[in-house]
C-alpha atoms as a PDB file:
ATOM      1  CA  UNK A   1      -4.632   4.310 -10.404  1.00  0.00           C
ATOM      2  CA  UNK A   2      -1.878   2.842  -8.565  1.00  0.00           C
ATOM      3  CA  UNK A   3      -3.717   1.172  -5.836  1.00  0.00           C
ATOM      4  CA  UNK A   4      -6.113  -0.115  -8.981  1.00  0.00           C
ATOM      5  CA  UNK A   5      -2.701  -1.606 -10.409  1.00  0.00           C
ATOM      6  CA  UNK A   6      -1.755  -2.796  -6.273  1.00  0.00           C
ATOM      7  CA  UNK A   7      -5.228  -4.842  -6.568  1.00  0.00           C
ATOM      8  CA  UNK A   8      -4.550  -6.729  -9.894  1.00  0.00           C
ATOM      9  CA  UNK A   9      -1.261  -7.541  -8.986  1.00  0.00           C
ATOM     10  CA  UNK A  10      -1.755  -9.208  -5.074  1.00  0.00           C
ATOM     11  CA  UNK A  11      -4.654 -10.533  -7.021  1.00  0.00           C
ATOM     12  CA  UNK A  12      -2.576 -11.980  -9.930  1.00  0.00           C
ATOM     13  CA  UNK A  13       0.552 -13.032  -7.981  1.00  0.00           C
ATOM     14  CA  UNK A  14      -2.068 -14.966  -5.156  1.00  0.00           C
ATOM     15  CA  UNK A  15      -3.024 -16.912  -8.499  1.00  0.00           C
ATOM     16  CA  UNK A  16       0.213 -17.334 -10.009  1.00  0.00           C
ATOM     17  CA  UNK A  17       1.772 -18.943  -6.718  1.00  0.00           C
ATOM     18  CA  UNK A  18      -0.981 -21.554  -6.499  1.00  0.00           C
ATOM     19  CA  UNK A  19      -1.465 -21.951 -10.235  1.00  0.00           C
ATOM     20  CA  UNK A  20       1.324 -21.850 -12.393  1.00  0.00           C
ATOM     21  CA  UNK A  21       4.101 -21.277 -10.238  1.00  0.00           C
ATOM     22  CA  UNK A  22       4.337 -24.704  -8.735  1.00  0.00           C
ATOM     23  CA  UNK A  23       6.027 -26.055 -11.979  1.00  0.00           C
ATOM     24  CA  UNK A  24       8.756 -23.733 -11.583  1.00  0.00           C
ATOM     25  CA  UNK A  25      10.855 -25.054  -9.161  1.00  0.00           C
ATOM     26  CA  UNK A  26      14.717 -24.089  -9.755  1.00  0.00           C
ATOM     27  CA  UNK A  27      16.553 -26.065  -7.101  1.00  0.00           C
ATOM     28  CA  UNK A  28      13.122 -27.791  -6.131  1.00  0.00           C
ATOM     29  CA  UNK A  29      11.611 -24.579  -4.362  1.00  0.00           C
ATOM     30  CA  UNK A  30       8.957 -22.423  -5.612  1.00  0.00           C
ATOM     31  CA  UNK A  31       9.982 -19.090  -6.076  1.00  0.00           C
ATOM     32  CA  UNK A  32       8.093 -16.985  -3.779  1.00  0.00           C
ATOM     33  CA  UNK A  33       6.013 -13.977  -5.507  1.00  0.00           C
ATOM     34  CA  UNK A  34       4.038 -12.818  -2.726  1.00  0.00           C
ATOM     35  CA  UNK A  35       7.453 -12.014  -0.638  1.00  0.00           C
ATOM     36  CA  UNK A  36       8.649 -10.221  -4.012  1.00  0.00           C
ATOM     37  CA  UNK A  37       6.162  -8.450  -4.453  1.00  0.00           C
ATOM     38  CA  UNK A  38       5.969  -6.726  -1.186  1.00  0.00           C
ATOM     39  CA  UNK A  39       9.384  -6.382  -0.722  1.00  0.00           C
ATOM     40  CA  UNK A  40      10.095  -4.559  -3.686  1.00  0.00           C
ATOM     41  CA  UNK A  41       6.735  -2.417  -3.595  1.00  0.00           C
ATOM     42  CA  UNK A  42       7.809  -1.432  -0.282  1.00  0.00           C
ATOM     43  CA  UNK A  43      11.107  -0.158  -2.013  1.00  0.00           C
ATOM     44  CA  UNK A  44       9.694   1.586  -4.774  1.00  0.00           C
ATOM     45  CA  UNK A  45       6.751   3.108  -2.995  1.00  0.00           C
ATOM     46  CA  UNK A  46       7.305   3.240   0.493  1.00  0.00           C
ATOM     47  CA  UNK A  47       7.213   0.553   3.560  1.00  0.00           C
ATOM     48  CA  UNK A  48       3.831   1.721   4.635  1.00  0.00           C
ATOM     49  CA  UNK A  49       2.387   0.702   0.904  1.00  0.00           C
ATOM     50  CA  UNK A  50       4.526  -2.239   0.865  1.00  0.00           C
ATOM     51  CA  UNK A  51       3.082  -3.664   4.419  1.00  0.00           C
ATOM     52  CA  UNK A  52      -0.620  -3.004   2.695  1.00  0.00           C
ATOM     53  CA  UNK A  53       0.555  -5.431  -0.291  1.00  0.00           C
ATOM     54  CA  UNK A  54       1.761  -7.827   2.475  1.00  0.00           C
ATOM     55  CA  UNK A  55      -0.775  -8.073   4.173  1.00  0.00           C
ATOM     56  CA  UNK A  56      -3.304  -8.380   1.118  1.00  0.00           C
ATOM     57  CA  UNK A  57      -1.132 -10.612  -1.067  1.00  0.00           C
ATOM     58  CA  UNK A  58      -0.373 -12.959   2.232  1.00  0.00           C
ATOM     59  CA  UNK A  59      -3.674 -13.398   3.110  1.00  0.00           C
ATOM     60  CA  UNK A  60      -4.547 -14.613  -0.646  1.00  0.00           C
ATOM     61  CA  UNK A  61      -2.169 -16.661  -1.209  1.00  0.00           C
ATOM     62  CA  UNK A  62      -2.442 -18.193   2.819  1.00  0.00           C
ATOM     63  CA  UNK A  63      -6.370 -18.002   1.458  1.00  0.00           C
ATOM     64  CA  UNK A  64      -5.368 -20.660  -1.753  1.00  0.00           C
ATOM     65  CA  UNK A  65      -3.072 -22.586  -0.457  1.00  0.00           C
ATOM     66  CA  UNK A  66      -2.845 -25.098   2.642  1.00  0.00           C
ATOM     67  CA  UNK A  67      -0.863 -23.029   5.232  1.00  0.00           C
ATOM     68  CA  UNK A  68      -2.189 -21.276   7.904  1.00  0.00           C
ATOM     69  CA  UNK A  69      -3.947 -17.867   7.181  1.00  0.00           C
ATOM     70  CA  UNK A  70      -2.266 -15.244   8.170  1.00  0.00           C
ATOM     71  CA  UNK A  71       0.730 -17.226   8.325  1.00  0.00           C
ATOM     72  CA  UNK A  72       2.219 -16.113   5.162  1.00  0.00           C
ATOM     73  CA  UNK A  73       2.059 -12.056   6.419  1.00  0.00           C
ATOM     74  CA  UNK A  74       3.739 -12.484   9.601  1.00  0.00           C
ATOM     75  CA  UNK A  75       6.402 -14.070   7.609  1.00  0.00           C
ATOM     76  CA  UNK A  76       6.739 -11.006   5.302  1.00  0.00           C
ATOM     77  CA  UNK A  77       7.040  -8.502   8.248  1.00  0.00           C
ATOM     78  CA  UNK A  78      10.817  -8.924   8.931  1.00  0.00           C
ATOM     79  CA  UNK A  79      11.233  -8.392   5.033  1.00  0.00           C
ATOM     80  CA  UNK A  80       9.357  -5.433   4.679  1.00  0.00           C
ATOM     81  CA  UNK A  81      10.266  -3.576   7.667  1.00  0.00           C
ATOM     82  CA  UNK A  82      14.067  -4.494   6.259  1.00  0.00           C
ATOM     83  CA  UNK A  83      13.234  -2.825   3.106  1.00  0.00           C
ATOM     84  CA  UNK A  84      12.193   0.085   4.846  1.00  0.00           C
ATOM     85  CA  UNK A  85      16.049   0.927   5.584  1.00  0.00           C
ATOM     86  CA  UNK A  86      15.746   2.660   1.603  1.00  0.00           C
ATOM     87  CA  UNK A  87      13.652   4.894   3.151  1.00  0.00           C
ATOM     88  CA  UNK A  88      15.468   5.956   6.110  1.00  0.00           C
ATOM     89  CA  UNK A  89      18.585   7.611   4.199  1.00  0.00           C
ATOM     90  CA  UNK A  90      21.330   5.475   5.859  1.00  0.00           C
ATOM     91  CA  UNK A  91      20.935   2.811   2.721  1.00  0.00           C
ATOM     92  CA  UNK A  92      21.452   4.619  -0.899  1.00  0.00           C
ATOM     93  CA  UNK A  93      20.988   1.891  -2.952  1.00  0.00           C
ATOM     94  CA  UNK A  94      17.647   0.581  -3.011  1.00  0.00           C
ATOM     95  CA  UNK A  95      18.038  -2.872  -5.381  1.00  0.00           C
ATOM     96  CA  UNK A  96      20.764  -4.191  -2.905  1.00  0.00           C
ATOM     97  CA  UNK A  97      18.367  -3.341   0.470  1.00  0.00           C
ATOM     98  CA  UNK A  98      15.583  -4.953  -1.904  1.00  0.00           C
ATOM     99  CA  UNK A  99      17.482  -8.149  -2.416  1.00  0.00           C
ATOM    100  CA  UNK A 100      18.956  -8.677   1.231  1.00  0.00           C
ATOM    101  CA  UNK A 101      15.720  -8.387   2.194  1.00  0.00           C
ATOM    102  CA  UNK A 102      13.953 -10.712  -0.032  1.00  0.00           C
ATOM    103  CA  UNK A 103      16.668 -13.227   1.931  1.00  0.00           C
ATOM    104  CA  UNK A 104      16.260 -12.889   5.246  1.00  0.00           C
ATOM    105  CA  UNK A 105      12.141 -12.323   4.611  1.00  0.00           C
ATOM    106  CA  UNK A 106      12.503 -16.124   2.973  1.00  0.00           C
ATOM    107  CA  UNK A 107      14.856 -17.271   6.009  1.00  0.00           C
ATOM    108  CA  UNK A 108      12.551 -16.034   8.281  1.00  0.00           C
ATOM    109  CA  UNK A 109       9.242 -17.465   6.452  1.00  0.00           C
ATOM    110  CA  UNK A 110      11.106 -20.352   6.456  1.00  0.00           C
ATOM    111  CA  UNK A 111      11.970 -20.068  10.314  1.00  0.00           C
ATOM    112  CA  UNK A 112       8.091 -19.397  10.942  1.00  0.00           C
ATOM    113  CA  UNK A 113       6.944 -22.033   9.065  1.00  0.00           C
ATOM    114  CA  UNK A 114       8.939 -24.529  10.986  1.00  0.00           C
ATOM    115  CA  UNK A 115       8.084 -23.655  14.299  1.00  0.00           C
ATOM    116  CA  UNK A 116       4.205 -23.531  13.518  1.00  0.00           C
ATOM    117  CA  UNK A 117       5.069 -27.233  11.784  1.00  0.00           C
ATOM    118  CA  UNK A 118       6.510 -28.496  14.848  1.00  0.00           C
ATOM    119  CA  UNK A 119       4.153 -27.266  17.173  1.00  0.00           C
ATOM    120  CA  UNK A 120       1.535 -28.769  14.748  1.00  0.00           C
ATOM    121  CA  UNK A 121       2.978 -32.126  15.561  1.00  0.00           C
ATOM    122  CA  UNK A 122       4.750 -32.291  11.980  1.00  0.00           C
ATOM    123  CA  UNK A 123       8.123 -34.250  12.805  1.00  0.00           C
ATOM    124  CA  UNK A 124      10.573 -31.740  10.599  1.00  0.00           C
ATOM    125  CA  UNK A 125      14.177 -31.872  10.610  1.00  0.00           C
ATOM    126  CA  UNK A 126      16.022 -28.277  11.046  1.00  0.00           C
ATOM    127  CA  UNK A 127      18.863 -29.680   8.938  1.00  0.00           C
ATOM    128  CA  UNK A 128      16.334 -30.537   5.988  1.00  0.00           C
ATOM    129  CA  UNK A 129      14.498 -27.664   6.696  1.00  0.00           C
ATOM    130  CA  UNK A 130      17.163 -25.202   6.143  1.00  0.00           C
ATOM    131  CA  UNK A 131      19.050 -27.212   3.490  1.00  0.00           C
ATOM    132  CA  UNK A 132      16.280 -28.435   1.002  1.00  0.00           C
ATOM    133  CA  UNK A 133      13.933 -25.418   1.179  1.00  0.00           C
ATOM    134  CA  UNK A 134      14.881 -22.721   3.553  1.00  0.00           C
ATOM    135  CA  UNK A 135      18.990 -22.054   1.781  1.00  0.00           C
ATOM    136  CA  UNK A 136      17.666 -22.803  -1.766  1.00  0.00           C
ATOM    137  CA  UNK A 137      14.600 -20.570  -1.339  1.00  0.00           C
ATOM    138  CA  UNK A 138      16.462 -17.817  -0.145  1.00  0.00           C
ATOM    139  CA  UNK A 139      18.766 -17.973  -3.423  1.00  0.00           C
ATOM    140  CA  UNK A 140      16.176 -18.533  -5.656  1.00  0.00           C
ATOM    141  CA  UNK A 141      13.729 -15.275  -4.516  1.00  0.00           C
ATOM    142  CA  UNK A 142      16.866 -13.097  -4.095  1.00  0.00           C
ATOM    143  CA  UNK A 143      17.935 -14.105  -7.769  1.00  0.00           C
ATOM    144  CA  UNK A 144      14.551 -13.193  -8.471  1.00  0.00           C
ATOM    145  CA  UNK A 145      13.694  -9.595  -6.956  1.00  0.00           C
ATOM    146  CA  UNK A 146      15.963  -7.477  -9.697  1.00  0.00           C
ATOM    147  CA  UNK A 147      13.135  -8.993 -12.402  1.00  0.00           C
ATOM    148  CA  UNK A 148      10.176  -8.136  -9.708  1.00  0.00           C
ATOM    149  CA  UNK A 149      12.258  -4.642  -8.825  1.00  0.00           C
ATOM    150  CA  UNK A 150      12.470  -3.704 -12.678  1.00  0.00           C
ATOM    151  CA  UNK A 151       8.997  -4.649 -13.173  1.00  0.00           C
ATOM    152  CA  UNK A 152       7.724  -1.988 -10.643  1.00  0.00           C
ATOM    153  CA  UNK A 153      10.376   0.788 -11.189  1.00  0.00           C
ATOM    154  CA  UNK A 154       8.959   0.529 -14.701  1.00  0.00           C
ATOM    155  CA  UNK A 155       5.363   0.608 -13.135  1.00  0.00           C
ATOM    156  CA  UNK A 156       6.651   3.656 -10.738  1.00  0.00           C
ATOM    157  CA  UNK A 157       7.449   5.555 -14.262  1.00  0.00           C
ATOM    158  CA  UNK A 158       4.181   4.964 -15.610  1.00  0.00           C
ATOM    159  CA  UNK A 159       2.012   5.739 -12.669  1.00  0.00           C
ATOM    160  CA  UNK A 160       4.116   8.825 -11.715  1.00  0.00           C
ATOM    161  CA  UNK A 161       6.193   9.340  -8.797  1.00  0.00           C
ATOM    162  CA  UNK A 162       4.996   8.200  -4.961  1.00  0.00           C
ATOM    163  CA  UNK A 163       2.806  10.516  -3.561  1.00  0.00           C
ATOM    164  CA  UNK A 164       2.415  10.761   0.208  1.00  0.00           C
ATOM    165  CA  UNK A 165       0.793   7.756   0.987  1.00  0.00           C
ATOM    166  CA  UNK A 166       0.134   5.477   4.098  1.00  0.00           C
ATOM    167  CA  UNK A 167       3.946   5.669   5.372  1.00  0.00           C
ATOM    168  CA  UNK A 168       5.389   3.774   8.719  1.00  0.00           C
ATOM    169  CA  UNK A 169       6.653   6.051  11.507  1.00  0.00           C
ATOM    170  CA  UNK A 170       6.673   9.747  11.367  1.00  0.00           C
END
């Protein structure tokens, strides 16, 4: 049941992002739901599940949008392999490790994005880069992720506890 609930929601946040969620724009970025939700699925069910709902989620929303395909997932590795430091025991608190990852995932989208840009030929500035989407972005998805990590704690109580599932490492 969980994986059915997985499907709906890379399917309904792929939507969302090229849909609805380009008239939200607090500080003139879109919030970034794809990131969200794997970071935080990767915190409530595991980093293995979480890269699974990056890599589907990315490749939807790369799929509806203009960017690159596959761009959007290698931009949500750093983040979800930084989430994965719940897992490992030396990080208690999982909302914290959720939200400093939703950061540096968005710097390092961001970071991607520009280099791909540039070698594209697109004449981007690093200073507007960084301050008019990259440092905004950032603020906006980490102010975000408690709302996406409630959302999917209160999905973890519904659909029961993690099971062992596709996990990274070990």
């Amino acid at each position: 049941m969980r994986y059915v609930v997985a499907a709906l929601l890379v399917v309904l946040v792929a939507v969302l992002a090229g849909s609805a969620m380009p008239a939200v724009r607090p500080l003139g970025v879109q919030p970034d739901l794809a990131l969200l939700l794997a970071v935080c699925w990767a915190v409530v069910w595991g980093p293995g599940e979480g890269l699974l709902i990056a890599v589907a989620v990315g490749m939807l929303a790369d799929l509806l949008s203009v960017r690159p395909v596959g761009l959007s997932v290698l931009g949500m590795l750093p983040a979800v392999l930084m989430a994965s430091l719940s897992e490992t025991g030396v990080v208690r608190a999982a909302l914290p490790v959720a939200i400093a990852a939703v950061g540096a995932g968005t710097l390092a989208q961001h970071a991607l994005f520009f280099v791909v840009s540039a070698a594209m030929g697109d004449p981007l500035s690093p200073l507007d880069v960084s301050l008019r989407s990259a440092l905004p972005g950032a603020l906006i998805n980490m102010l975000w992720t408690p709302l996406a990590y409630v959302v999917l704690r209160g999905l973890r109580a519904v659909l029961g506890p993690r099971a062992l599932g596709p996990r990274l490492g070990g």
